[in-house]
Protein backbone atom coordinates (compact mmCIF):
# COMPACT_ATOMS: atom_id res chain seq x y z
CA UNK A 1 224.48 46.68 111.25
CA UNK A 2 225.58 48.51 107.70
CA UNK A 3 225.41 51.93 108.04
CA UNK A 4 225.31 54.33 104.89
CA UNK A 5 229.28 55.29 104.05
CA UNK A 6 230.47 56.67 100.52
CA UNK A 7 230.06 53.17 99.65
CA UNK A 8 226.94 51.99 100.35
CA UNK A 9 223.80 53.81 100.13
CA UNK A 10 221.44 54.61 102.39
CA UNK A 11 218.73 53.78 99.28
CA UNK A 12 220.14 50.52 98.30
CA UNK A 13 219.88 49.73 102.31
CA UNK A 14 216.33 50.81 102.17
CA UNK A 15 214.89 49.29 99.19
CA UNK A 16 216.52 45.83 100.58
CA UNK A 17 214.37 46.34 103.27
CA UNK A 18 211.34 46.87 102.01
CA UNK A 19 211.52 44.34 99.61
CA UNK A 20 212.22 41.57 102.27
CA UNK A 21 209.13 42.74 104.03
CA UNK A 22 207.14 42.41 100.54
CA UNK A 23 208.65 39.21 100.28
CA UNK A 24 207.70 37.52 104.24
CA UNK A 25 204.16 39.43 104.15
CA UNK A 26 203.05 36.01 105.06
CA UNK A 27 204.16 36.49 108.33
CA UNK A 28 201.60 39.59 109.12
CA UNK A 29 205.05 41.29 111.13
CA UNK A 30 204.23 44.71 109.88
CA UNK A 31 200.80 46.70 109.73
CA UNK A 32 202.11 49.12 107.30
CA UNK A 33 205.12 50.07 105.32
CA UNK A 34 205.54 54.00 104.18
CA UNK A 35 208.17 53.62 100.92
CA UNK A 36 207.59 56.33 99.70
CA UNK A 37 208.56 58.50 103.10
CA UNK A 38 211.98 56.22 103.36
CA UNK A 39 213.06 56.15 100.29
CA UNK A 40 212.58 60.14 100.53
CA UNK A 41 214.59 59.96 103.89
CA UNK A 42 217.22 58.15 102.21
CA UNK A 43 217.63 60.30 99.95
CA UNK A 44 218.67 62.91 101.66
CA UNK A 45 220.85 61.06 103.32
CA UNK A 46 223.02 59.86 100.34
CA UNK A 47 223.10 63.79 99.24
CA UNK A 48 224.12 64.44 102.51
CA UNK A 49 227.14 61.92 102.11
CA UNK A 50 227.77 62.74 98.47
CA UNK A 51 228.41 66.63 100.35
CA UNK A 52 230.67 65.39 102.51
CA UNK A 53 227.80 66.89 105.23
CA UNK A 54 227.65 65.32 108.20
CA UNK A 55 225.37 62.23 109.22
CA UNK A 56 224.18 60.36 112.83
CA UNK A 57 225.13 56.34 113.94
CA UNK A 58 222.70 55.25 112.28
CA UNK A 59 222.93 56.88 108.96
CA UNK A 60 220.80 54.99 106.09
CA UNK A 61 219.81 52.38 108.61
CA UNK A 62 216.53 50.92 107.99
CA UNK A 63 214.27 50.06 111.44
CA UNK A 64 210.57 48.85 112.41
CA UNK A 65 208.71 50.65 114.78
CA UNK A 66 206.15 48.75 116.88
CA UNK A 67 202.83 50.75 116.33
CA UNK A 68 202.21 51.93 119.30
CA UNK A 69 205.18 55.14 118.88
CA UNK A 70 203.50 58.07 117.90
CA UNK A 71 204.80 59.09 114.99
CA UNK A 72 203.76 62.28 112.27
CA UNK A 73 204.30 60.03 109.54
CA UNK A 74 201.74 57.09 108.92
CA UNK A 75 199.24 56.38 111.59
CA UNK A 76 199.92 54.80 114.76
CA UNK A 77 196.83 52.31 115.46
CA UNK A 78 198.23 50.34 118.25
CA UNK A 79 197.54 46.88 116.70
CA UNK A 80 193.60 48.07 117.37
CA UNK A 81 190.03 49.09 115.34
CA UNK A 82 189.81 52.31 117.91
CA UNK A 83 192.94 54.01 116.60
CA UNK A 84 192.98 52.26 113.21
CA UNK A 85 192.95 56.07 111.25
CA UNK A 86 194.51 57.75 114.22
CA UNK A 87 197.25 60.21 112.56
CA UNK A 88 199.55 61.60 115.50
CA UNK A 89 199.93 65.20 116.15
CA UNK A 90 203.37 64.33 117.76
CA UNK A 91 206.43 62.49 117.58
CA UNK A 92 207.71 60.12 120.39
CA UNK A 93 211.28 61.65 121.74
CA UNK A 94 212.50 57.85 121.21
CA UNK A 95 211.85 58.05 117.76
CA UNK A 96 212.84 61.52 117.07
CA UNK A 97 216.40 60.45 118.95
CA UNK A 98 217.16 57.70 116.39
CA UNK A 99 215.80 59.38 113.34
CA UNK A 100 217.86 62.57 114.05
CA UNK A 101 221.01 59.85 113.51
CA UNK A 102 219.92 59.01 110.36
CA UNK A 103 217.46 55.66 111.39
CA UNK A 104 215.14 55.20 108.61
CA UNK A 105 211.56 53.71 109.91
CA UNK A 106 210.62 51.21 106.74
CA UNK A 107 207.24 50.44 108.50
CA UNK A 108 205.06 49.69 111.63
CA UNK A 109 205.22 46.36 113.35
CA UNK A 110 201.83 44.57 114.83
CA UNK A 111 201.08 43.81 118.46
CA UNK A 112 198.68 42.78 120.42
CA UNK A 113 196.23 46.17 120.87
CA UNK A 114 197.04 48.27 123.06
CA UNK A 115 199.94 45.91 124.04
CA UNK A 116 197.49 43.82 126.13
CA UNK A 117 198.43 40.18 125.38
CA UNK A 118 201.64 37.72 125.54
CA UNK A 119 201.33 36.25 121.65
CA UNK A 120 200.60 39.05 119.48
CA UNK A 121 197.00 37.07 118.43
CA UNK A 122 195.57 39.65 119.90
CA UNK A 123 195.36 42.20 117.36
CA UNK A 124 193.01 43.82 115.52
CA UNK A 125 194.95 43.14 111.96
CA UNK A 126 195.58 39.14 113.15
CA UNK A 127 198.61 37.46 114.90
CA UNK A 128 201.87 37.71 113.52
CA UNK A 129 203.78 34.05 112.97
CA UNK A 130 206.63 32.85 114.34
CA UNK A 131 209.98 33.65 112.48
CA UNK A 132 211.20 29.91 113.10
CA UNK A 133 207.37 28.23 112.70
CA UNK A 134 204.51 29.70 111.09
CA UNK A 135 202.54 27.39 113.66
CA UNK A 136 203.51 29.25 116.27
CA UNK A 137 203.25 32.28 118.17
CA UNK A 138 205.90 35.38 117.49
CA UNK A 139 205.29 36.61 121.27
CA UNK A 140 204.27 39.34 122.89
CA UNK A 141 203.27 42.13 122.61
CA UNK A 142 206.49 43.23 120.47
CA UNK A 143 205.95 40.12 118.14
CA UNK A 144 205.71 42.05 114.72
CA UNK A 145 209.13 44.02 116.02
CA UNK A 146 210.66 40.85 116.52
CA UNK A 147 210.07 38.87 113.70
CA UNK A 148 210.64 41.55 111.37
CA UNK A 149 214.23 41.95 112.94
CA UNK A 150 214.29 37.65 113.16
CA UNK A 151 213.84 37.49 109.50
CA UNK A 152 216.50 39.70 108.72
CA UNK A 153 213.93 42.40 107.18
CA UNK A 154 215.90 45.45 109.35
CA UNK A 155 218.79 45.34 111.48
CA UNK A 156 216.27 46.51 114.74
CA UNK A 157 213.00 47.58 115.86
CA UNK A 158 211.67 49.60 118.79
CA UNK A 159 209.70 47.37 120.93
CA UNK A 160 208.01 48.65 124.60
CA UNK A 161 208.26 45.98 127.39
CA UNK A 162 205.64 46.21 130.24
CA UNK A 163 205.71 42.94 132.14
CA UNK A 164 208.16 40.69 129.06
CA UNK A 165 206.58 42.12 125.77
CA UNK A 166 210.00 43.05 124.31
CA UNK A 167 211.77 39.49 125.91
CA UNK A 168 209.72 36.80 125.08
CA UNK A 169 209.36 37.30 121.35
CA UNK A 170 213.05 38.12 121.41
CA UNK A 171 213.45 34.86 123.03
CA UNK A 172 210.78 33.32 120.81
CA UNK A 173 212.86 34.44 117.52
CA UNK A 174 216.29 33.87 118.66
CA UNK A 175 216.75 37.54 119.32
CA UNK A 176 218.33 39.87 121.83
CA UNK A 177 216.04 42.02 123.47
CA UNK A 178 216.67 44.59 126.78
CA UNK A 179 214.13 46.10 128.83
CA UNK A 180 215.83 49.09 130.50
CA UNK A 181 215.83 50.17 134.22
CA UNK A 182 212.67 51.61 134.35
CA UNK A 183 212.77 55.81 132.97
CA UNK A 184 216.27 54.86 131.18
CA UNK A 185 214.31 55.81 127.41
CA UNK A 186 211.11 58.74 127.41
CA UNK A 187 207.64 57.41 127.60
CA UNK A 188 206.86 60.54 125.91
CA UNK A 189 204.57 59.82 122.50
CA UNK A 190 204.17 56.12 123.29
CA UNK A 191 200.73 55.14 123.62
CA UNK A 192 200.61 53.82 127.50
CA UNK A 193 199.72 50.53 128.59
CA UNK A 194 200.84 50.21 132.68
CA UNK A 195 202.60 53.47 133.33
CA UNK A 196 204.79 51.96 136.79
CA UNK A 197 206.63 49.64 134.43
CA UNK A 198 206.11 50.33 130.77
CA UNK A 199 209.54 50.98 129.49
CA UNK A 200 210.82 51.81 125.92
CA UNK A 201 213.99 48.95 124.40
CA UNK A 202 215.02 47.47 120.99
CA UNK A 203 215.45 44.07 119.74
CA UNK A 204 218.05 43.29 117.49
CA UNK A 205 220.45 40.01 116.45
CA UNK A 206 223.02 40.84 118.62
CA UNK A 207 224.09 42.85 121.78
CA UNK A 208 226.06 45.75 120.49
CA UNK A 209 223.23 46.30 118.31
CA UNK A 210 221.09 46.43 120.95
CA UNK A 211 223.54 48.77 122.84
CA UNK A 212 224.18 51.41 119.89
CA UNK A 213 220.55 52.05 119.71
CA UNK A 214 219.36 52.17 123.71
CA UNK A 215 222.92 54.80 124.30
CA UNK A 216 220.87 57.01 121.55
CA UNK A 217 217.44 57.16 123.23
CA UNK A 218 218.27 57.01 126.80
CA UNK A 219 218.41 60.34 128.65
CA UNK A 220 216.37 62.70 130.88
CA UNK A 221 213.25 64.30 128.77
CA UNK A 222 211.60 67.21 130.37
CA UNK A 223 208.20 65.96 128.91
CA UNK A 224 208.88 62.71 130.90
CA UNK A 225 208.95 63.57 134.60
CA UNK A 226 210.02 59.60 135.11
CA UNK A 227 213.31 59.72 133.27
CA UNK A 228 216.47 59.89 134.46
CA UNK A 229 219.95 61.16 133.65
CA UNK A 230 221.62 59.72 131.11
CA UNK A 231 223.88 56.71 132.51
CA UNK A 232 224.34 55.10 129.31
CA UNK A 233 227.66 56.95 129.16
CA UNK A 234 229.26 55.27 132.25
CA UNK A 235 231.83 52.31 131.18
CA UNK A 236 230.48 48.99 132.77
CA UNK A 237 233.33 47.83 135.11
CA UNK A 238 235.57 45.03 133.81
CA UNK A 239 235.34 42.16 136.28
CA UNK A 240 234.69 38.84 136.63
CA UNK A 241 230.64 38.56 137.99
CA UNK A 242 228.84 36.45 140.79
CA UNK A 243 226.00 35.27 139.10
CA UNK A 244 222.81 33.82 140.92
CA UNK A 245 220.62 31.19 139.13
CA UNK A 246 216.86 31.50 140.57
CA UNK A 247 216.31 28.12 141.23
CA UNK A 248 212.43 28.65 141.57
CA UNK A 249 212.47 29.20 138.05
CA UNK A 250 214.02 26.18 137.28
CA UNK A 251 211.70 23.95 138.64
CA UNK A 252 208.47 21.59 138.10
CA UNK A 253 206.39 23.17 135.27
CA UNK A 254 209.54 23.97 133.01
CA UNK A 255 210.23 22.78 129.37
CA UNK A 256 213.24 20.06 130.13
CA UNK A 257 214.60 21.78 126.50
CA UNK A 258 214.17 25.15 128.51
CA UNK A 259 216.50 24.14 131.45
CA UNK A 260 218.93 22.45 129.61
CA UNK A 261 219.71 25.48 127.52
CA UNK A 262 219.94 27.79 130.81
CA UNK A 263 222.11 25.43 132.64
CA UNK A 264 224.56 25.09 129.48
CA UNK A 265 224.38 28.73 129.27
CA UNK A 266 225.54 28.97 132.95
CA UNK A 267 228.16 26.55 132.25
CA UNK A 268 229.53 29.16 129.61
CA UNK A 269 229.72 31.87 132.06
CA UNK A 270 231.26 29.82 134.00
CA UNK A 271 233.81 28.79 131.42
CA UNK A 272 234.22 32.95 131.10
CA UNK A 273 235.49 32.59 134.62
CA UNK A 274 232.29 34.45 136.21
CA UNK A 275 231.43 32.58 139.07
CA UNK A 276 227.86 30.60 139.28
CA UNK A 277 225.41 29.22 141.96
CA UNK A 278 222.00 28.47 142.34
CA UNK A 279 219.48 31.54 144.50
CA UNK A 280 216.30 30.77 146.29
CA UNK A 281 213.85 33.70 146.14
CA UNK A 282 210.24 32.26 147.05
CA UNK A 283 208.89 35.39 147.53
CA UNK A 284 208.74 35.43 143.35
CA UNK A 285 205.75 33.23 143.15
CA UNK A 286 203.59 36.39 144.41
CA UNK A 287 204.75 38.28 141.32
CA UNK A 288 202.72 36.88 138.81
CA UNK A 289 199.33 38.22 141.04
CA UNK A 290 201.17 41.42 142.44
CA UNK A 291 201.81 42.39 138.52
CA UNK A 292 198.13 41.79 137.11
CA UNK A 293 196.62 43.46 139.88
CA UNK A 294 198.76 46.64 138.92
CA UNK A 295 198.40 45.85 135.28
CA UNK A 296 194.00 46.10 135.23
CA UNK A 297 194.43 48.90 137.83
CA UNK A 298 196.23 50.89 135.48
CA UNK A 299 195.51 49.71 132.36
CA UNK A 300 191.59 51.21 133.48
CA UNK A 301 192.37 53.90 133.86
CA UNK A 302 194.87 54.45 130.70
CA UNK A 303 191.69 53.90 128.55
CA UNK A 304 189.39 55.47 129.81
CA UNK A 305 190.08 58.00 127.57
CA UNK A 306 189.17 56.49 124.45
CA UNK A 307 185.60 57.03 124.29
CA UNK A 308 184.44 57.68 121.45
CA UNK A 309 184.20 61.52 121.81
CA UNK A 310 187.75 63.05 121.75
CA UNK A 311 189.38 60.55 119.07
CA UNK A 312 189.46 57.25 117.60
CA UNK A 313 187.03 55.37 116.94
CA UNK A 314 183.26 56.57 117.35
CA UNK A 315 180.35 54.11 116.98
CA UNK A 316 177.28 55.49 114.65
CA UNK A 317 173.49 54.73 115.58
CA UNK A 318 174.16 55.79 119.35
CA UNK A 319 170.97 58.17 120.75
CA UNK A 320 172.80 59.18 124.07
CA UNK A 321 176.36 59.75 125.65
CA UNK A 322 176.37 56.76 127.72
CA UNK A 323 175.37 54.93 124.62
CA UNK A 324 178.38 56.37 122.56
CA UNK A 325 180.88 55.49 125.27
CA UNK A 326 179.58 51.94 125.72
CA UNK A 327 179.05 50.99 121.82
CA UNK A 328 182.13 52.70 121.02
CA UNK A 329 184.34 50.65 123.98
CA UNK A 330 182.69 47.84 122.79
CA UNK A 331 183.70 47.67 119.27
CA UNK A 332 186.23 49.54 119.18
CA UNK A 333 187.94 47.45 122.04
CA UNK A 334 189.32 43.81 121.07
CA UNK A 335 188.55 41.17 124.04
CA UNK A 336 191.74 41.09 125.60
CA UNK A 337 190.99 44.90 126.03
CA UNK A 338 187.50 44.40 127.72
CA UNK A 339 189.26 41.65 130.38
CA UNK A 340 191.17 43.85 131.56
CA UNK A 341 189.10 46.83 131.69
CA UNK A 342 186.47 44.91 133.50
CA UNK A 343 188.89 42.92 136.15
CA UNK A 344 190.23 47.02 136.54
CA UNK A 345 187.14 48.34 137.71
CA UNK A 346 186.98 45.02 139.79
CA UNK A 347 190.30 45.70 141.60
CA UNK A 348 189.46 49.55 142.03
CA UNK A 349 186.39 49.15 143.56
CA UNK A 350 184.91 51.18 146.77
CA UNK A 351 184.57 46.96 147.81
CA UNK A 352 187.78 45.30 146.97
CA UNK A 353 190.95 48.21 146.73
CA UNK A 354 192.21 47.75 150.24
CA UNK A 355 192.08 44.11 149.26
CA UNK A 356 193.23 43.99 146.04
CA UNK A 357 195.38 46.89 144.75
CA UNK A 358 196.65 48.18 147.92
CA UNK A 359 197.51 45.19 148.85
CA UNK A 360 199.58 44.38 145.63
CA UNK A 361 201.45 47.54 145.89
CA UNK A 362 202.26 46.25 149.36
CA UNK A 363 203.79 43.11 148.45
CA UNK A 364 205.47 44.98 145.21
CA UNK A 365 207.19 47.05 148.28
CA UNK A 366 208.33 43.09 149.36
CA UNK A 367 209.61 42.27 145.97
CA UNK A 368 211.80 45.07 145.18
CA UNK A 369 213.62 44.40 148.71
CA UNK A 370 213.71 40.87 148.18
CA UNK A 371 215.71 42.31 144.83
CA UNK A 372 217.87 44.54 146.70
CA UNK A 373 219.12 41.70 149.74
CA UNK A 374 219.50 39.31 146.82
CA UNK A 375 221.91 41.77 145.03
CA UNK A 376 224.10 42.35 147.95
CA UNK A 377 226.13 38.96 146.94
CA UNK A 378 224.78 38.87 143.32
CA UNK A 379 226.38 40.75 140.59
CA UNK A 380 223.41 39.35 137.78
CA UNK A 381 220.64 36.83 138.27
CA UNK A 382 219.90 34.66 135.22
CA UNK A 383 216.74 32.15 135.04
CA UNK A 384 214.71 31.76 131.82
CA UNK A 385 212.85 33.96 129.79
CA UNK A 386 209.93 31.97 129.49
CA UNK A 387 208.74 27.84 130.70
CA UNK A 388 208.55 26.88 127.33
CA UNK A 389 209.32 27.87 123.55
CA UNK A 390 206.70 29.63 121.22
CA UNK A 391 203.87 27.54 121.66
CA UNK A 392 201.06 26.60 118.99
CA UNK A 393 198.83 29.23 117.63
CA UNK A 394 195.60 29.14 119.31
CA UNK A 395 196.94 27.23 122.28
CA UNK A 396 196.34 29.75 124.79
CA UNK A 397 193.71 32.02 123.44
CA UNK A 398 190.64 30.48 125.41
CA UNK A 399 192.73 29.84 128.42
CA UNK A 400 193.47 33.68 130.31
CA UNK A 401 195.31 32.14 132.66
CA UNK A 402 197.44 30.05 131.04
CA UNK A 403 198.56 32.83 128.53
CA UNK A 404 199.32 35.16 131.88
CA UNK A 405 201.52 31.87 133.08
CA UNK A 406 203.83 32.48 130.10
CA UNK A 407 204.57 35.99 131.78
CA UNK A 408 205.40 34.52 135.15
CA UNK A 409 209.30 34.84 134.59
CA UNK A 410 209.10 38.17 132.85
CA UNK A 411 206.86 40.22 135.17
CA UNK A 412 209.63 40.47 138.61
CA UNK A 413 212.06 42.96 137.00
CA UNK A 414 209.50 44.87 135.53
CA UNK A 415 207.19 45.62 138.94
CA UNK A 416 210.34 46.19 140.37
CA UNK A 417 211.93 48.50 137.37
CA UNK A 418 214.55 46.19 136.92
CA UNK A 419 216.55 46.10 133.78
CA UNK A 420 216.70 42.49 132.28
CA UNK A 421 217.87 41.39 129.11
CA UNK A 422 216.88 38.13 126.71
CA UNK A 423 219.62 36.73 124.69
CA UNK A 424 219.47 33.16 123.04
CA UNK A 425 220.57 30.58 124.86
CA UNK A 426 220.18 27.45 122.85
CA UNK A 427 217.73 25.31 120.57
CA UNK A 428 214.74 22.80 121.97
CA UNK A 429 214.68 19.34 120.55
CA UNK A 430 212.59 20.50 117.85
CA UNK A 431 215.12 23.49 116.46
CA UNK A 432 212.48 26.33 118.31
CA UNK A 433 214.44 28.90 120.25
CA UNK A 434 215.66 29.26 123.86
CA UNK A 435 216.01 32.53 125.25
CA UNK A 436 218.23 33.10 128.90
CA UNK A 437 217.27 36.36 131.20
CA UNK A 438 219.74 38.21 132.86
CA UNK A 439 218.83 40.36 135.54
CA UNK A 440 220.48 43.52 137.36
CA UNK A 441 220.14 46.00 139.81
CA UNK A 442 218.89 49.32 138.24
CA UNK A 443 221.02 51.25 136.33
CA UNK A 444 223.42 47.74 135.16
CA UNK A 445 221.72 47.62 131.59
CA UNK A 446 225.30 47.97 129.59
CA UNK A 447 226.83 45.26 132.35
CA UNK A 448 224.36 42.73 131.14
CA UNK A 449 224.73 43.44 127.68
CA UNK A 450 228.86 43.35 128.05
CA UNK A 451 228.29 39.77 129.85
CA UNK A 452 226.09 38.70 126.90
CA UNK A 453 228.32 39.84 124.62
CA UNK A 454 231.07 37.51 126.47
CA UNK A 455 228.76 34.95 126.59
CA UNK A 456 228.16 33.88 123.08
């Protein structure tokens, strides 16, 4: 990561940027780009310098911001027709953190609206392509944050990770990418998607990257209630780790490419010394239905505020309230949006709660102790990020279920607040990456990124 010094500026930095992102439009990675407001903040930043003033980390550093971060400058549409003029009264503490060292936010990166979908196709501005194939999907929902980092446009991008949105395009691209123990970073002036587990994390090229950035933002933020202290500070210890392998995940129904990568991987920490062997946790095959069962409960009730009255979008040729609401939701709203609405409502019914969502919650209580007993002997777990590579544009899109599948190894840590962390791991036959998921108890983030960092 070049940060701005006496000899390089933070404008030269900037204008790279930007004109990379000119130059891989193609790609759809960004919804908009604000030169004009960077180049000012660089700027200032070289006077600064030239003063001898002081500057932050990440002086002159240009970033993306997934569009979803509130932000005063530019307007924050959440990949989606309902908020496509929203301009933000507020700025999310994440990004106020990084810009107060000097970050530089070059532009805003699609996603699937709201952050409801596994591929970024599902957003309102089209899907964003694949760094490594422009056949293929760039992941989701951070997929515009990660191929903009992927393509060497900026150095990072903010991504949010609910159930994998942050991992799998990381591991799509080739890129790192950590979702924190859940409250590690303020939710505070991100648009929500499932409050229990959304968490805020960056994807980058490379660990300390990674690290840098996530020891700025992390901290307790009295307009977050869920956020805790800052343990970013605390050194991770230096020891050789007992790693588990979930051997449920490495299975029938897996890309042979996939599992070849995570077993050579595992060979390499074993190489490093660590030591390796294989975990049985059947109990993970429930997570999959425990996590969408949370995700349309909450996800309901997250938008029911958009409705056409207090802001966004507002339908015209309505004649009553009910109308508004409904002709609003339903433009406004992409179809991804509408699923899940309508399976919340399900799921929250008077008829079905006890049977649905309590239950879920239930079993969620299962899962995180299943977590706990298995770290009693394990130090990390490690399994793959996702079954397969990036897979074929379209491929999914008139198959729910199938897309969910792709989730299936992502969604454990995250209904259990988990922090897990996608690093590459190899190349499939066909040159598309591999990404490996390591997996601690809350509050390990900087041990997994020190054991990636060994792991190269």
């Amino acid at each position: 990561m070049k940060i701005a010094d006496k000899n390089t500026s933070a404008v030269s930095l900037v204008r790279e940027a930007l004109a990379k992102a000119k130059k891989f439009a193609e790609y759809n990675a960004f919804i908009s780009t604000d030169e004009k407001a960077a180049l000012a903040r660089a700027e200032e930043i070289d006077r600064k310098l030239a003063a001898g003033e002081k500057v932050g980390k990440l002086a002159g550093v240009p970033y993306a911001l997934k569009d979803n971060y509130l932000s005063r400058e530019g307007k924050t549409t959440a990949a989606s027709k309902m908020l496509e003029n929203f301009q933000a009264p507020v700025t999310a503490t994440a990004v106020a953190k990084i810009e107060a060292e000097g970050a530089i936010m070059i532009g805003r990166t699609n996603l699937d609206a709201f952050a409801h979908g596994g591929s970024t196709e599902n957003s309102y501005f089209g899907p964003t392509l694949n760094s490594h194939d422009k056949t293929r999907v760039a992941g989701g929902s951070s997929g515009g944050s990660a191929v903009a980092v992927a393509l060497g446009i900026v150095p990072f991008a903010l991504g949010t990770d609910t159930g994998g949105s942050i991992r799998q395009p990381a591991a799509f691209n080739g890129l790192v990418g950590l979702k924190p123990t859940y409250g590690t970073v303020s939710r505070y002036g991100v648009v929500a998607t499932v409050s229990s587990t959304d968490t805020i994390g960056c994807l980058a090229a490379d660990a300390a990257d990674v690290e840098l950035v996530m020891g700025i933002m992390a901290g307790r933020d009295a307009k977050d209630s869920t956020t805790l202290d800052d343990f970013w500070t605390a050194e991770p210890e230096d020891k050789k780790l007992n790693v588990g392998v979930i051997k449920d995940f490495m299975s029938e129904g897996v890309d042979a490419d996939v599992k070849r990568c995570i077993s050579e991987y595992a060979e390499r920490l074993k190489q490093a010394s660590h030591r390796v062997e294989e975990i049985e946790m059947p109990i993970l095959k429930y997570s999959l239905a425990i996590y969408y069962i949370v995700n349309y409960a909450e996800i309901v009730s997250n938008l029911s505020r958009y409705d056409g009255v207090r802001y966004g979008y507002s339908a015209d040729g309505a004649k009553t309230l009910s109308g508004l609401y409904g002709k609003s939701r339903d433009e406004g709203f992409m179809p991804e949006n509408k699923r899940r609405i309508m399976l919340g409502n399900f799921v929250l019914s008077s008829g079905f709660f006890d049977a649905y969502y309590l239950k879920a919650q239930k079993a969620r209580t299962l899962l995180i102790r299943e977590y706990d007993k298995a770290f009693e002997k394990f130090d990390v777990l490690l399994c793959p990020v996702a079954p397969t590579p990036a897979f074929k544009l379209g491929a999914n899109t008139d198959d729910p279920m199938k897309m969910y599948l792709e989730d299936v190894m992502t969604v454990p840590p995250s209904i259990t607040g988990l922090p897990a962390l996608a690093v590459p791991a190899g190349l499939a036959a066909d040159g598309l990456p591999v990404g490996v998921q390591l997996i601690g108890p809350r509050r390990s983030d900087r041990r997994l990124l020190k054991l990636a960092k060994e792991a190269k």
